[in-house]
Protein backbone atom coordinates (compact mmCIF):
# COMPACT_ATOMS: atom_id res chain seq x y z
CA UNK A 1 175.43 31.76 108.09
CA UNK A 2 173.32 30.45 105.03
CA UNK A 3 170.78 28.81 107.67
CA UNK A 4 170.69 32.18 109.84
CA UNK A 5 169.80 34.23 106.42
CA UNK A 6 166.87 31.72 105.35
CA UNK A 7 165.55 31.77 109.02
CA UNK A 8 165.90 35.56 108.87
CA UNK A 9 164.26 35.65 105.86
CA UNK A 10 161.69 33.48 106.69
CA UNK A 11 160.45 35.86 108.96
CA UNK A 12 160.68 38.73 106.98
CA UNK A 13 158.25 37.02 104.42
CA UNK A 14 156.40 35.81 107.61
CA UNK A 15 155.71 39.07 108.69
CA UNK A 16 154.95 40.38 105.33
CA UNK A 17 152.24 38.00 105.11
CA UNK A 18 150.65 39.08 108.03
CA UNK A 19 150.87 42.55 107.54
CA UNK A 20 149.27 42.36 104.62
CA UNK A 21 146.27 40.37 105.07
CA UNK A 22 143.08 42.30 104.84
CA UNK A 23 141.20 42.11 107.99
CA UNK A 24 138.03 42.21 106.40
CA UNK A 25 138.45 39.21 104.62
CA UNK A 26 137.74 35.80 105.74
CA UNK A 27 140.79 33.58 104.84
CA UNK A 28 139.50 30.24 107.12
CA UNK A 29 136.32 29.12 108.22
CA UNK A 30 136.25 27.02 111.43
CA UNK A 31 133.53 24.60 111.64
CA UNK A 32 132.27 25.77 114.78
CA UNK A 33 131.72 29.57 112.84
CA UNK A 34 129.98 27.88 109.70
CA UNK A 35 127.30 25.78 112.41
CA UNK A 36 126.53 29.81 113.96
CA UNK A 37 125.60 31.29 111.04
CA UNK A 38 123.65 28.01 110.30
CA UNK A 39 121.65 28.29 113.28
CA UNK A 40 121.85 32.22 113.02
CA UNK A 41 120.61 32.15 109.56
CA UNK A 42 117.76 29.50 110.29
CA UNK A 43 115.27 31.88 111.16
CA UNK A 44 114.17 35.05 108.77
CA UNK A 45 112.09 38.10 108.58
CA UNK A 46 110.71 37.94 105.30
CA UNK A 47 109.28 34.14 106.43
CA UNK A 48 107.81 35.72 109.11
CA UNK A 49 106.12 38.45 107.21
CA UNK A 50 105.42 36.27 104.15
CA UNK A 51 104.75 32.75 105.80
CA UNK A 52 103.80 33.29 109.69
CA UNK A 53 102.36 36.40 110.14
CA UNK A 54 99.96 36.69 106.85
CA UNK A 55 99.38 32.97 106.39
CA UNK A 56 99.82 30.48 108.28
CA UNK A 57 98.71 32.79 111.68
CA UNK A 58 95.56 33.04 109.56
CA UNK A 59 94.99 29.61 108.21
CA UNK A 60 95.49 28.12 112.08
CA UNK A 61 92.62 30.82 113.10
CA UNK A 62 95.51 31.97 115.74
CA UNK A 63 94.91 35.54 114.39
CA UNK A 64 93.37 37.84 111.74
CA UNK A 65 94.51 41.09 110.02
CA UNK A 66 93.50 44.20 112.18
CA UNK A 67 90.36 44.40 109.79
CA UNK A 68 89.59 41.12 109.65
CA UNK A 69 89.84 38.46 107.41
CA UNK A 70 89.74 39.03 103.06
CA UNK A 71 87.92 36.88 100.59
CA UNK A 72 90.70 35.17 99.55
CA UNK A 73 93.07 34.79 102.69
CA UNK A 74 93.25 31.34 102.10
CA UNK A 75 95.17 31.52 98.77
CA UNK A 76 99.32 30.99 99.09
CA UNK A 77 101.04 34.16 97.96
CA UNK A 78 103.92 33.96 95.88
CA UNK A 79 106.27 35.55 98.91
CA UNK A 80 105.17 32.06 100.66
CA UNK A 81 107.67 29.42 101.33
CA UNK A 82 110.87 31.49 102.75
CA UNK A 83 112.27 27.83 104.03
CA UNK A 84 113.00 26.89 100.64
CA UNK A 85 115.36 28.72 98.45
CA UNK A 86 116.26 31.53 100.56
CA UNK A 87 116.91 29.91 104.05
CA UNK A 88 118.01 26.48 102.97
CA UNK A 89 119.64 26.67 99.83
CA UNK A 90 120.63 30.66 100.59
CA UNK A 91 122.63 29.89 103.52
CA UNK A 92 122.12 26.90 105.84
CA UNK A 93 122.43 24.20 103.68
CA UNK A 94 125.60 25.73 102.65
CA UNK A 95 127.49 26.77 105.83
CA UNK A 96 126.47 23.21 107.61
CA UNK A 97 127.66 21.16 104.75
CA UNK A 98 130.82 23.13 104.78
CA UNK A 99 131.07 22.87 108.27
CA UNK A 100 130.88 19.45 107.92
CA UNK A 101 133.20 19.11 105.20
CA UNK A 102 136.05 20.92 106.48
CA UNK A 103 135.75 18.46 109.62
CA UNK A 104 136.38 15.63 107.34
CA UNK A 105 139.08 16.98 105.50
CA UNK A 106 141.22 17.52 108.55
CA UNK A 107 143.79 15.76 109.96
CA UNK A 108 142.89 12.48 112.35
CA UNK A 109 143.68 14.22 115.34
CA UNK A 110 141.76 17.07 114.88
CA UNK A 111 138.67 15.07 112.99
CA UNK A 112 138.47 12.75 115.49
CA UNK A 113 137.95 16.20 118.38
CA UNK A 114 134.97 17.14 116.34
CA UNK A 115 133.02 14.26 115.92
CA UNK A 116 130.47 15.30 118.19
CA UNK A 117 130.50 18.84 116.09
CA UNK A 118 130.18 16.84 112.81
CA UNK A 119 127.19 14.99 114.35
CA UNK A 120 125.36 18.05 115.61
CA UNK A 121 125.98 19.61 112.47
CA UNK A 122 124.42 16.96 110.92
CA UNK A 123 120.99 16.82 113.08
CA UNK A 124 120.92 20.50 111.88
CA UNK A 125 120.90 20.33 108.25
CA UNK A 126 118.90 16.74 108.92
CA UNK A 127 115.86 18.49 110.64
CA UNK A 128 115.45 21.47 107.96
CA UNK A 129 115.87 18.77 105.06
CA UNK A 130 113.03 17.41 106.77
CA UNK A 131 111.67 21.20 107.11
CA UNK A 132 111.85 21.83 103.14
CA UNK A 133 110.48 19.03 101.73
CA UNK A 134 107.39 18.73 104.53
CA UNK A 135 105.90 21.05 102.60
CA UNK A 136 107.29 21.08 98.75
CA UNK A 137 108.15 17.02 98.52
CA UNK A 138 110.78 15.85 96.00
CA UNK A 139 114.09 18.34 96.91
CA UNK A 140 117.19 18.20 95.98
CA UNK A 141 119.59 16.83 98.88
CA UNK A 142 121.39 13.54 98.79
CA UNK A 143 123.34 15.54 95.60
CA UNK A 144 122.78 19.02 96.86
CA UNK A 145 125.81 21.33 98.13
CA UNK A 146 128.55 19.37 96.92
CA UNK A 147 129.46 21.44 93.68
CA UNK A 148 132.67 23.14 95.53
CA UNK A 149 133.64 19.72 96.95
CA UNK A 150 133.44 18.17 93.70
CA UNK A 151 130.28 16.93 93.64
CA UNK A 152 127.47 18.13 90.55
CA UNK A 153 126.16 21.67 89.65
CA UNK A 154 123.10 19.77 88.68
CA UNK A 155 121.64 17.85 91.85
CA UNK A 156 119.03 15.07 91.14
CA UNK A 157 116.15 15.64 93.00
CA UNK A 158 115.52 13.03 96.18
CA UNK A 159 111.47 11.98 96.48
CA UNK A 160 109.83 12.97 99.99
CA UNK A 161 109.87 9.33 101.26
CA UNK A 162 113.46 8.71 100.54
CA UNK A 163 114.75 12.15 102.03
CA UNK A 164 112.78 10.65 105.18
CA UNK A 165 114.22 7.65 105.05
CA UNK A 166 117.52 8.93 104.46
CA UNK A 167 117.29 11.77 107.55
CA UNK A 168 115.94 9.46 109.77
CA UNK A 169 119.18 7.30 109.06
CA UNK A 170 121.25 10.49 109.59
CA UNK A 171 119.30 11.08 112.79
CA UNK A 172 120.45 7.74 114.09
CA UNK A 173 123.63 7.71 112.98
CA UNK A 174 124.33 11.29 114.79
CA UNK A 175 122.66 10.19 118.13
CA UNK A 176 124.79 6.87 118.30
CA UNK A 177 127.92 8.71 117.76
CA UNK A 178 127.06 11.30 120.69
CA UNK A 179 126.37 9.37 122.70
CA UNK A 180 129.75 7.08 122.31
CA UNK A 181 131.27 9.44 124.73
CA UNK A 182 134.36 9.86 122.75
CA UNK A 183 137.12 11.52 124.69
CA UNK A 184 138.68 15.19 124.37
CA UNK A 185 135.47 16.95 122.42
CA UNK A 186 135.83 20.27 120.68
CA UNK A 187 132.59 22.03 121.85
CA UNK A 188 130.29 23.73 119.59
CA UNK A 189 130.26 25.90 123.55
CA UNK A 190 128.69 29.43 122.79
CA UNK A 191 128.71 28.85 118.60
CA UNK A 192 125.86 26.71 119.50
CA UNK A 193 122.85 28.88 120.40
CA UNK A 194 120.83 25.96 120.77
CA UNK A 195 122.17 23.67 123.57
CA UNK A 196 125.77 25.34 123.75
CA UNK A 197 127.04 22.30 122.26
CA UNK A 198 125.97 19.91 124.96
CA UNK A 199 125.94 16.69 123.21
CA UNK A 200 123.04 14.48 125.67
CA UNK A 201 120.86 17.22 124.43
CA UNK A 202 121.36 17.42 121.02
CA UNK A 203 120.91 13.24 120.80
CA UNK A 204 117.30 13.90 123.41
CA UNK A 205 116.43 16.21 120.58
CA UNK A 206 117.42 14.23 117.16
CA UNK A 207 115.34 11.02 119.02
CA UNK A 208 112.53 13.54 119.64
CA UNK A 209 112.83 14.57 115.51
CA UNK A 210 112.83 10.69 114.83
CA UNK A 211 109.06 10.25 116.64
CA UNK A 212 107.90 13.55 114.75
CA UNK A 213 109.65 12.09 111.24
CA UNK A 214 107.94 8.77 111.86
CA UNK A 215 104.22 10.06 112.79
CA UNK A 216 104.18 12.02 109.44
CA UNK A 217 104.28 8.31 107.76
CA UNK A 218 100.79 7.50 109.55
CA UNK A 219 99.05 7.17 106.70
CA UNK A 220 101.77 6.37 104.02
CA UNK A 221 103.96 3.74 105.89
CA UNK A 222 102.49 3.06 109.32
CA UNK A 223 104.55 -0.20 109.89
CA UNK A 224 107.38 2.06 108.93
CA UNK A 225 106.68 4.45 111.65
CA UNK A 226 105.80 1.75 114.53
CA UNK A 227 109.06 0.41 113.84
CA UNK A 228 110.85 3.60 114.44
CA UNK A 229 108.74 4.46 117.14
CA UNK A 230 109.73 1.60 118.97
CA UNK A 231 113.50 1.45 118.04
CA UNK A 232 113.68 6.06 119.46
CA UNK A 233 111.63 5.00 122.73
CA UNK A 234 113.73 1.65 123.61
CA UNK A 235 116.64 4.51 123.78
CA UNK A 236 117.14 5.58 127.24
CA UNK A 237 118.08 9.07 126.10
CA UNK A 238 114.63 10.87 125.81
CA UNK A 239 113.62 14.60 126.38
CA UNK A 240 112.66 14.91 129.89
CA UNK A 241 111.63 18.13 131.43
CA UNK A 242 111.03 21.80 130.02
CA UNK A 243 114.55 22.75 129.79
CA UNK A 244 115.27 19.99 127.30
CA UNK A 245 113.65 22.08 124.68
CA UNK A 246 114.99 22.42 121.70
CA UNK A 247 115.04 26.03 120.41
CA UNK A 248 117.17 28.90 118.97
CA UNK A 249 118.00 31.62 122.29
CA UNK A 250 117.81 34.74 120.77
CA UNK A 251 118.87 38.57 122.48
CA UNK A 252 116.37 41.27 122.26
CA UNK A 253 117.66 42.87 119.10
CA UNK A 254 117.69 39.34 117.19
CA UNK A 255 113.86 39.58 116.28
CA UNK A 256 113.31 43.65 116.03
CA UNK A 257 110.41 45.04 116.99
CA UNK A 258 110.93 47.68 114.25
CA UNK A 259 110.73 45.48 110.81
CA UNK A 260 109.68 42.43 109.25
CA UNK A 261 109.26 40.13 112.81
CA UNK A 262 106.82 43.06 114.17
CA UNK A 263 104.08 41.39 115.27
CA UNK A 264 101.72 44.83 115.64
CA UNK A 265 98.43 45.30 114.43
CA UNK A 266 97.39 41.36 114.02
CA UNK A 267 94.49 40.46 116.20
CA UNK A 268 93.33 37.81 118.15
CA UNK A 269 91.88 34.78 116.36
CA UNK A 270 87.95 34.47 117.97
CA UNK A 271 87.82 30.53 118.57
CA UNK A 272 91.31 30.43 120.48
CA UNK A 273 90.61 33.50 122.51
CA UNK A 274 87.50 32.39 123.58
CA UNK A 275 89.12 29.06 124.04
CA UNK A 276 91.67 30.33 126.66
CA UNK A 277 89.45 32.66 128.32
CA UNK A 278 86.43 29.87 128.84
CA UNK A 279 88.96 27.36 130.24
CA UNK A 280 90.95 30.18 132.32
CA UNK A 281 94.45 28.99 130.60
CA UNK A 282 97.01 30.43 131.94
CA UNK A 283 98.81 31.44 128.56
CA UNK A 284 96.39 33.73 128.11
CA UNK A 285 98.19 36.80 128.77
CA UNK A 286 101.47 35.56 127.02
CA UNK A 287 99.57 35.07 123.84
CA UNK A 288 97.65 37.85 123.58
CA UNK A 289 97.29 41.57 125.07
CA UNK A 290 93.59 42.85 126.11
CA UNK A 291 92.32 45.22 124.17
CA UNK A 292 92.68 49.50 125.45
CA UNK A 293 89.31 48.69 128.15
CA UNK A 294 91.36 46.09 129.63
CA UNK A 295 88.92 43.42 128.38
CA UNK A 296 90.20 40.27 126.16
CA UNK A 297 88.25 40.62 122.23
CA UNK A 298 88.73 38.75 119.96
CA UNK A 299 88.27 39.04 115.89
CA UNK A 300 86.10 37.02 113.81
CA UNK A 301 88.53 34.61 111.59
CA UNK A 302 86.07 33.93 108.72
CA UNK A 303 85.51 36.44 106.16
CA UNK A 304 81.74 36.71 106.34
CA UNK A 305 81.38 37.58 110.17
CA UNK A 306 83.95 40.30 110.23
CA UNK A 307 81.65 41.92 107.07
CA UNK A 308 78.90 41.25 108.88
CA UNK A 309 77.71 45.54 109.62
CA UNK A 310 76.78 44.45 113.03
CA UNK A 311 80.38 43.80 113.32
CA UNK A 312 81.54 46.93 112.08
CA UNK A 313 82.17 48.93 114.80
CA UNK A 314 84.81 45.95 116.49
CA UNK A 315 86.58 47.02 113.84
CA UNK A 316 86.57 50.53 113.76
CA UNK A 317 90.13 50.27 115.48
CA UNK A 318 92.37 47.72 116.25
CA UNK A 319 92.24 48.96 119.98
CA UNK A 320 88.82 47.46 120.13
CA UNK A 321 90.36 44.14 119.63
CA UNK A 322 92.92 41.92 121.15
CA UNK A 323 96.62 41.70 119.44
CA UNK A 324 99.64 38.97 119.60
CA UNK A 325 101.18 39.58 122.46
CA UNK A 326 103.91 41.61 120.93
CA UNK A 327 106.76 41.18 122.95
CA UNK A 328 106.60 37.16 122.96
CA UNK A 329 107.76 37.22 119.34
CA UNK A 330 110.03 40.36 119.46
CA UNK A 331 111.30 40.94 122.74
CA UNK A 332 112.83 44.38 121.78
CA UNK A 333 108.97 46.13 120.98
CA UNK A 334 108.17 49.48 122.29
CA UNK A 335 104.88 49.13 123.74
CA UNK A 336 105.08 53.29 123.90
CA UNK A 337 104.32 53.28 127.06
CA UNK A 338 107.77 55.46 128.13
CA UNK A 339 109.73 52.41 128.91
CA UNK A 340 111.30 52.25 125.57
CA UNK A 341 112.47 49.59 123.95
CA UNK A 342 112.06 45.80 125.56
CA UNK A 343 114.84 44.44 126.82
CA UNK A 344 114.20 41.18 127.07
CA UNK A 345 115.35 37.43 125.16
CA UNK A 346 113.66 35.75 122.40
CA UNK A 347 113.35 32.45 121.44
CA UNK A 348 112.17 29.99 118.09
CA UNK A 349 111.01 26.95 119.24
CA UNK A 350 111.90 23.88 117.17
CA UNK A 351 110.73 21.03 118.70
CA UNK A 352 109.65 21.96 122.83
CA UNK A 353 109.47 19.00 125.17
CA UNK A 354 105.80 20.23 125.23
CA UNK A 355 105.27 18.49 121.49
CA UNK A 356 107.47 15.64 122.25
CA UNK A 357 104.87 14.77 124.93
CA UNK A 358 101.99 15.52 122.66
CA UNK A 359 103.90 13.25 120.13
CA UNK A 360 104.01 10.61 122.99
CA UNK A 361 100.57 10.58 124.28
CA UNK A 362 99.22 10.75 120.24
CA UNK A 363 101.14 7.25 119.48
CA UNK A 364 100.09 5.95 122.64
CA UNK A 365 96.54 6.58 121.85
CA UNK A 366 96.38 4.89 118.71
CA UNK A 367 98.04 1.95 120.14
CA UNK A 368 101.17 2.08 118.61
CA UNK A 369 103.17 2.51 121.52
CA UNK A 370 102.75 0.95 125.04
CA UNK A 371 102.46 4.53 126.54
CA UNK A 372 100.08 5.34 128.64
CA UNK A 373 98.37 8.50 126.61
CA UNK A 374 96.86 9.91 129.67
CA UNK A 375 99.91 10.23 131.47
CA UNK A 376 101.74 11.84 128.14
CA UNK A 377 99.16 14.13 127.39
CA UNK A 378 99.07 15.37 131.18
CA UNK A 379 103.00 16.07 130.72
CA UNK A 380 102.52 18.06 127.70
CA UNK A 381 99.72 20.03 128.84
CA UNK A 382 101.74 21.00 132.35
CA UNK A 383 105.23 21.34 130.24
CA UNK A 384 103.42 23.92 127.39
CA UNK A 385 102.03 26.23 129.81
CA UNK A 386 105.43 26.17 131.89
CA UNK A 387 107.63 26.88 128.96
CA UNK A 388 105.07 29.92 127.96
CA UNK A 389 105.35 30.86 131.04
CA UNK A 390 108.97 30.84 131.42
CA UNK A 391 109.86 32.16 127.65
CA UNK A 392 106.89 35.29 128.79
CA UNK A 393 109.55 35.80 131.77
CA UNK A 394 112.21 36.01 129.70
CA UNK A 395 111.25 38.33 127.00
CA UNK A 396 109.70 40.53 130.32
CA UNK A 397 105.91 40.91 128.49
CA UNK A 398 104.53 43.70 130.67
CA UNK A 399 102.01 42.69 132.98
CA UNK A 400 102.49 39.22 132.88
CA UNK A 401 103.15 36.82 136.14
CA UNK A 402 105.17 33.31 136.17
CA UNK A 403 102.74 30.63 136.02
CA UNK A 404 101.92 28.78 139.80
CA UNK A 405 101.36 24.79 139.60
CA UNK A 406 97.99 25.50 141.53
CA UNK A 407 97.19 27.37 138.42
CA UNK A 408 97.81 24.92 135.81
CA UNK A 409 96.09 22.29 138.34
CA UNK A 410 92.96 24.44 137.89
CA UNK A 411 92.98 24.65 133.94
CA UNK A 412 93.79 21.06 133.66
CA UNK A 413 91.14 20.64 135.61
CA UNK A 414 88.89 22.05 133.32
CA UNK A 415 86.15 20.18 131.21
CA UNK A 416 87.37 20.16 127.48
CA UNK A 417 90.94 20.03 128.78
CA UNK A 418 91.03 17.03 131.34
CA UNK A 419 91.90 13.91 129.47
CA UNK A 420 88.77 11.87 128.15
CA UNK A 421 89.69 8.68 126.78
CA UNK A 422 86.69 9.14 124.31
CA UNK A 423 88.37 11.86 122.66
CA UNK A 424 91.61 11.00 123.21
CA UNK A 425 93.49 11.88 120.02
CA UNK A 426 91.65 14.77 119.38
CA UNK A 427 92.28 16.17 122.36
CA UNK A 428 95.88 15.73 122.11
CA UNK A 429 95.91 16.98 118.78
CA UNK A 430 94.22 20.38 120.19
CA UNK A 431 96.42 20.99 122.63
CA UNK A 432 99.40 20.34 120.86
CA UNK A 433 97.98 22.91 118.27
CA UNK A 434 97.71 25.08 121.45
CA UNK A 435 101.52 24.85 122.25
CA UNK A 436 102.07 25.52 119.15
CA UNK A 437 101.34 28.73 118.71
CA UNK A 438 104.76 29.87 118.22
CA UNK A 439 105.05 27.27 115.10
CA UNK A 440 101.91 27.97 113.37
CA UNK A 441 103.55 26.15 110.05
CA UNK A 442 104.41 22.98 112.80
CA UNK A 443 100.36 23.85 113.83
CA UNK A 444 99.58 23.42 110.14
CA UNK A 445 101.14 20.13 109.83
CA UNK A 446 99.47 18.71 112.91
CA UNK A 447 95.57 19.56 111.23
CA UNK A 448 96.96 18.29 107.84
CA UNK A 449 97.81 14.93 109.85
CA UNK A 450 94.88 14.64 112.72
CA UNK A 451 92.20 16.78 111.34
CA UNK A 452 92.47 18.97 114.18
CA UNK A 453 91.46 21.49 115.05
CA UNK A 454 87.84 21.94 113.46
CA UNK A 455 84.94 23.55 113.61
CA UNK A 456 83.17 20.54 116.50
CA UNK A 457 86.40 19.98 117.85
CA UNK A 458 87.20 20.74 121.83
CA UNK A 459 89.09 23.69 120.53
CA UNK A 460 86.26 24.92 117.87
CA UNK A 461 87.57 26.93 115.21
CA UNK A 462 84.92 29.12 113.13
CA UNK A 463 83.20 27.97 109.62
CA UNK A 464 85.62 29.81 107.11
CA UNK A 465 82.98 31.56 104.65
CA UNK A 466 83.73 33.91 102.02
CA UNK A 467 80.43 35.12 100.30
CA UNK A 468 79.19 32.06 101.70
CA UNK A 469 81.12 30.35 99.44
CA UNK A 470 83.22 27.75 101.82
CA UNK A 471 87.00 28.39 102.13
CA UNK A 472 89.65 25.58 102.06
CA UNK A 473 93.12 25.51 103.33
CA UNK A 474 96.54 24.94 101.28
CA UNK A 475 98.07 22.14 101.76
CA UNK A 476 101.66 22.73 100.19
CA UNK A 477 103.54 24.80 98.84
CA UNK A 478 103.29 26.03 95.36
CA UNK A 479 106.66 24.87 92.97
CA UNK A 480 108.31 27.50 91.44
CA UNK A 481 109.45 26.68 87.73
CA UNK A 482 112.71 26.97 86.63
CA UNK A 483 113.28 28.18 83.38
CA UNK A 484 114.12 26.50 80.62
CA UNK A 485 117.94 27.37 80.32
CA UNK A 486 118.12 26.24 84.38
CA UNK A 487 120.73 23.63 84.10
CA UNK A 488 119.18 22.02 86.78
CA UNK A 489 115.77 22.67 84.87
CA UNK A 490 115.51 18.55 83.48
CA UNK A 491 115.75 17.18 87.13
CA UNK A 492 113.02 19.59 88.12
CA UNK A 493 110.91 18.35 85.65
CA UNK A 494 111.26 14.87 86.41
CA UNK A 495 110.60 15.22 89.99
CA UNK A 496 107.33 17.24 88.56
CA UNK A 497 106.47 14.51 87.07
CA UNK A 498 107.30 12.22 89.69
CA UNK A 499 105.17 14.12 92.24
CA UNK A 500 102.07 14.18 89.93
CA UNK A 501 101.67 10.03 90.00
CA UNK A 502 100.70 10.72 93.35
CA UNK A 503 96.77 11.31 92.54
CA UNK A 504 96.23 13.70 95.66
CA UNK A 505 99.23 16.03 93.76
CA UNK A 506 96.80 18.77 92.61
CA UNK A 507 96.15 19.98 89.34
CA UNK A 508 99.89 21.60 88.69
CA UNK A 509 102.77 22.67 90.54
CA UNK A 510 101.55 25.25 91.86
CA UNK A 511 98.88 23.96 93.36
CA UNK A 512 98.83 24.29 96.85
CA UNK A 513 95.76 22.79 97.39
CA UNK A 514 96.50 19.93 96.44
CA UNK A 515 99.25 17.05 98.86
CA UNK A 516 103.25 15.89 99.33
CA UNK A 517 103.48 11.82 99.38
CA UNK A 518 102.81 12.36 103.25
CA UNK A 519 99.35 14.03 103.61
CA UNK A 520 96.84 11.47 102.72
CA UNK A 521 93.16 11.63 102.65
């Protein structure tokens, strides 16, 4: 009778705990949920309004404002630099690590059916370590994120060559362990809007991070970087066709039209317009839209020609010109032409099998691989237009046809775009900068590294000018103080300091002209 009572009672408080939990509140995070809004979270409005769209579209000459280019356009605003505090720290670096955590905190059975998750997890938060301090250096990270776990409120700051080092390690460590096979996997399955958790992929695309980790040390550590180079490519596991790309599938909504992501009223940058229409590249019409006479205009990306008054009337209205092709960055734009709103999907590329061949053939040709370049740089040519073509398909741009093979034949074809050994790296490096397009901060990093694009290069970009006064390009990004009753505000300055031994630092913080550990003259 006793044991009846406390079974009956059991229930009752059973029950009572149920019916009173709030259903708004989130009493348990599963791994697999903290990863989504990781990978949900990864990409933001304001960084393409603040970041894409207003600078680094400009500094890559991929576009202009609708009037042209100002004085200063050059200069980083102090929106710039989303990645940083409001992506990473806001919200990724947080829900992976606790993803993570909560992995490792579980019993054997159920760790040991999410070590593939854990790992995947971990090539996540891995690549936008690796994201962050590209472009600021010394971050916090080794320490960072622990606080709730019991680790410090008050995370030392890691230098740029060390977080490197240390993600690299990561990198390896994740692809080894998915590629063990191990038996009765938890998948990431439709959490994972990346791969849908399909572990061969994930490992192609942490080997393909490795190469583009390693190249950055070029000029810093270039024994460093042959040595990885060689130890990713002895791997059998390597990217291999189009659909291997890594990037975050988005629905139409995802990106809207309507806000922040819009890309209206920004026009075609001159030098790659021209570009693409002298060589016939097929892209063409999934970059950019012709103007309202059906012709393909593009805008003058230094200050001094758009002023120019015989220039004046191009920009009387945007119409005149060219714009992004709207509906390749925000699938749901309303074109008003009495279709409504696009239907179509979206996509944010992070590393396409396009720019894993480009990384490929640009080792190759500086003989630090036994690639053949020509042969790499041939795949990424073919592999950039295809993916264009297919992710123009997908987000159903108006007007636009799926690429033929005879097509891309043709433009490859084409002088300035067929491989020349004599110009070998810098034609890789231009039509890499070509594919990326969609990752005009990736684009950014590329010309910091090769030098490329320029103003004699295959793809020529104009003379920036402002009052004839030459314009130069940032480098970095600028470091925002903390103040002085920070706790964390000692470690900052001692990775301040740290960074300014480098003599290529700048004059300050915050300035972004001058270079991280990895961007040597």
């Amino acid at each position: 009778m006793v044991s009846a009572l406390l079974v009956a009672g059991g229930c009752k408080k059973e029950s009572f705990v149920e019916a009173n939990l709030n259903p708004s509140t989130l009493y348990e995070v599963k791994p697999e949920d903290q990863f989504l809004r990781a990978a949900v979270g990864s990409q933001d409005d304001f960084e393409y309004f603040a970041d894409v769209y207003r600078a680094a579209n400009l500094w890559m000459q991929y576009a202009t404002l609708s009037t042209g280019n100002g004085l200063n356009f050059n200069n980083v605003g102090s929106q710039f630099n989303t990645r940083y505090g409001k992506i990473f720290y806001g919200r990724l670096g947080p829900a992976l690590v606790d993803a993570i955590k909560n992995i490792e905190a579980m019993p054997d059975a159920d760790k040991n059916a999410r070590v593939n998750m854990k790992a995947i997890s971990q090539i996540l938060l891995s690549y936008y370590a690796f994201y962050v301090s590209d472009i600021n250096g010394s971050i916090p990270y080794t320490q960072a994120f622990q606080a709730r776990y019991g680790g410090t409120t008050t995370p030392a700051y890691d230098t740029q060559q060390a977080i490197f080092a240390k993600v690299d390690a990561e990198l390896k460590a994740a692809v080894a362990t998915l590629k063990s096979n191990a038996a009765g996997q938890i998948s990431l399955g439709g959490n994972d809007p990346y791969f849908n958790g399909d572990a061969t992929l994930w490992a192609k695309a942490a080997n393909a991070l490795r190469l583009k980790i390693a190249i950055r040390l070029i000029k810093v550590d270039p024994t460093k970087m042959k040595a990885i180079a060689t130890e990713v490519l002895a791997d059998p596991v390597q990217m291999a066709g189009v659909n291997d790309s890594w990037m975050l599938k988005v629905g139409p909504s995802y990106a809207d039209g309507g806000g922040n992501f819009s890309p209206a009223n920004f026009a075609a940058g001159k030098p790659v317009l021209d570009f693409m229409v002298a060589k016939g590249d097929p892209r063409l019409s999934a970059f950019y839209r012709p103007n309202a006479a059906g012709n393909y205009v593009g805008s003058f990306t230094s200050p001094d020609e758009a002023k120019l008054p015989a220039n004046a009337p191009l920009y009387a209205s945007i119409n005149n010109l060219s714009q992004l092709q709207h509906r390749l960055f925000t699938p749901n734009f309303n074109e008003a032409d009495g279709l409504g709103a696009g239907t179509g999907k979206g996509f944010f590329p992070v590393l396409t099998y396009a720019e894993y061949c480009f990384l490929r053939a640009d080792l190759a040709a500086r003989g630090v691989t036994t690639d053949v370049a020509e042969t790499w740089y041939k795949n990424g040519v073919y592999a950039s237009v295809q993916f264009y073509s297919d992710r123009a398909v997908d987000a159903k741009v108006a007007n636009f046809n799926a690429v033929t093979t005879p097509a891309i034949d043709t433009y490859y074809n084409m002088v300035g775009v067929k491989y020349d050994a004599t110009k070998a790296t810098e034609q890789i490096a231009c039509q890499a900068y070509l594919d990326l397009f969609r990752q005009p901060l990736e684009a950014w990093a590329w010309w910091k590294r090769t030098g490329f694009p320029n103003t004699t290069s295959v793809v020529a970009w104009s003379d920036l000018k402002a009052n004839g006064t030459p314009l130069v390009l940032a480098r970095r990004a600028g470091i925002d103080l903390l103040s002085t009753t920070n706790l964390n505000y000692a470690n900052q300055q001692a990775a301040i300091a740290e960074m300014a031994k480098n003599p290529d630092f700048g004059s300050g913080p915050n300035d972004a002209f001058g270079r991280v550990w990895w961007d040597k003259k």
